[in-house]
Protein backbone atom coordinates (compact mmCIF):
# COMPACT_ATOMS: atom_id res chain seq x y z
CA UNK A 1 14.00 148.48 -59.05
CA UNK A 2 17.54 147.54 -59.07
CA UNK A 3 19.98 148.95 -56.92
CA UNK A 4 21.88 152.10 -58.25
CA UNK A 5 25.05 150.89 -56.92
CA UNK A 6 25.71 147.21 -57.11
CA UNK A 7 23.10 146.66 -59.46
CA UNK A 8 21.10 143.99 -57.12
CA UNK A 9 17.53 143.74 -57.44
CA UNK A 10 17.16 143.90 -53.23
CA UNK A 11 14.77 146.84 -53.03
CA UNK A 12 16.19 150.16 -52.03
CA UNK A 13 15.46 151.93 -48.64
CA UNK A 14 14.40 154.56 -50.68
CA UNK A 15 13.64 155.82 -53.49
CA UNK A 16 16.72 157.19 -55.72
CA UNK A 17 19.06 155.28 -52.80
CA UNK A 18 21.09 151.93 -52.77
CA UNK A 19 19.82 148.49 -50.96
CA UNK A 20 20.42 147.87 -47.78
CA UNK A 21 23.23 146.30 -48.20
CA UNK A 22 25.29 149.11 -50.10
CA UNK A 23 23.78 152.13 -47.52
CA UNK A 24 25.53 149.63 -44.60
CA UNK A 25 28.38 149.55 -46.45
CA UNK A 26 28.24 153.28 -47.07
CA UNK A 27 27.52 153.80 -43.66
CA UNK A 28 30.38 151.88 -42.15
CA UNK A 29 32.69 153.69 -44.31
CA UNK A 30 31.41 157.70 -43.86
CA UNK A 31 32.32 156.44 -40.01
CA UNK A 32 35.93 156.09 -40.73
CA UNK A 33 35.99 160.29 -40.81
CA UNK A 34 33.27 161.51 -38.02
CA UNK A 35 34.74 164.51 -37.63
CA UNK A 36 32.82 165.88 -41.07
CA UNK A 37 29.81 167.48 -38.45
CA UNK A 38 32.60 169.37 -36.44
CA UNK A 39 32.20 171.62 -39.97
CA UNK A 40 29.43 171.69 -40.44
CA UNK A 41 28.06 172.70 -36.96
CA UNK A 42 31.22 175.25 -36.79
CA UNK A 43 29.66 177.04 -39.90
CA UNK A 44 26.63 177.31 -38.90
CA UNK A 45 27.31 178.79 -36.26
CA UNK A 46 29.89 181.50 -37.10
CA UNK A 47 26.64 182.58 -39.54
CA UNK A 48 24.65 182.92 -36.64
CA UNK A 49 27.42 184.29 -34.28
CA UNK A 50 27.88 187.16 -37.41
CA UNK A 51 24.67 187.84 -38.23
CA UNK A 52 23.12 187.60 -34.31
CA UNK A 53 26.19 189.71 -33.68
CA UNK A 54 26.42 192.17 -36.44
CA UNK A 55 22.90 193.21 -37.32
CA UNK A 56 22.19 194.52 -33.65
CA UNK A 57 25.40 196.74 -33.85
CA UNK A 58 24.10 198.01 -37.75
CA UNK A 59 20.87 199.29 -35.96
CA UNK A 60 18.68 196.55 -36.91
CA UNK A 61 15.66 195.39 -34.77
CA UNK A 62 15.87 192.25 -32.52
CA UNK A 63 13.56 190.10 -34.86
CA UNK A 64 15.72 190.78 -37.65
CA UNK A 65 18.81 189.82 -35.61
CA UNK A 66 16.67 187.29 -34.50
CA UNK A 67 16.25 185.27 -37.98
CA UNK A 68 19.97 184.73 -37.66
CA UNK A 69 18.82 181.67 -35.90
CA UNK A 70 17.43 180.39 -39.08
CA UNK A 71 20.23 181.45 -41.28
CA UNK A 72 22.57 179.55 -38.97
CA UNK A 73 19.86 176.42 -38.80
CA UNK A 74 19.89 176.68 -42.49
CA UNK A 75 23.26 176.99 -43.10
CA UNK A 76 23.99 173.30 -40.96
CA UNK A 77 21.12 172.18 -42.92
CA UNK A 78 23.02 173.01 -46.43
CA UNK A 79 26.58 172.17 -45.44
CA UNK A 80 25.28 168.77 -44.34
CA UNK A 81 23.93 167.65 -47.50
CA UNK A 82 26.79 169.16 -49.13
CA UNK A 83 29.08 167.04 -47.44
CA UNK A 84 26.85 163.53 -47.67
CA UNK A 85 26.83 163.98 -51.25
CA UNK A 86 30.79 164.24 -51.67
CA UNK A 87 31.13 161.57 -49.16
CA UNK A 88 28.87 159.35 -51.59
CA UNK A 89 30.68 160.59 -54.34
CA UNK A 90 33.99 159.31 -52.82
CA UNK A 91 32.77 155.91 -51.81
CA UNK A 92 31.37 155.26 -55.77
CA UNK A 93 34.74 156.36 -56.88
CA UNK A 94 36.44 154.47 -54.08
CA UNK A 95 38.26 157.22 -53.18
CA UNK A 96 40.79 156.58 -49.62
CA UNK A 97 39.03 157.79 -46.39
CA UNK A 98 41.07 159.07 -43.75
CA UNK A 99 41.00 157.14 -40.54
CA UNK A 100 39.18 159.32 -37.34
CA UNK A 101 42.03 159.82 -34.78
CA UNK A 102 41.76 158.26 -31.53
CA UNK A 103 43.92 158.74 -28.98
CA UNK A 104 45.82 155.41 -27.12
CA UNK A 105 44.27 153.89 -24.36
CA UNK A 106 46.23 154.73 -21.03
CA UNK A 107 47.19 151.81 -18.84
């Protein structure tokens, strides 16, 4: 099966992905912008901060309150794969990354 990317006939990592080759590439690239899980863990957890929060104060029982722990879980879980499919997007369309920020060394 050839690769869905570059077209090579490497086999993919797989199934449905690119070869090696192109997921290194990928890879190397999505790196340029690490700061994408800051979002993604920051929304999942103002779910669970609401819903942990909120339902208590509505008169709910703990284990309902509790299962915010799975809505926020699942919410990291969604916003993830989210973002790594618009991140592949970009890097088909060879869309510009952003370079991550790092501060100077200090002598």
């Amino acid at each position: 099966m050839a690769c869905a990317r570059c077209g090579s006939t490497e086999n993919p990592v797989k199934r449905g992905a690119w070869c090696e080759t192109c997921e290194r590439d990928y890879d190397t690239w999505s790196r340029r912008n690490a700061s994408d899980i800051v979002w993604v863990v920051l929304t999942g957890g103002v779910v669970l901060a609401t819903i942990g929060m909120v339902l208590p104060l509505l008169g709910f029982e703990w284990l309902v309150a509790a299962s915010a722990a799975f809505m926020g879980w699942g919410t990291i879980l969604a916003a993830y794969r989210w973002n790594t499919r618009r991140r592949r997007k970009q890097f088909l369309a060879g869309v510009a990354l952003p370079r991550a920020y790092l501060p100077a060394p200090r002598s």
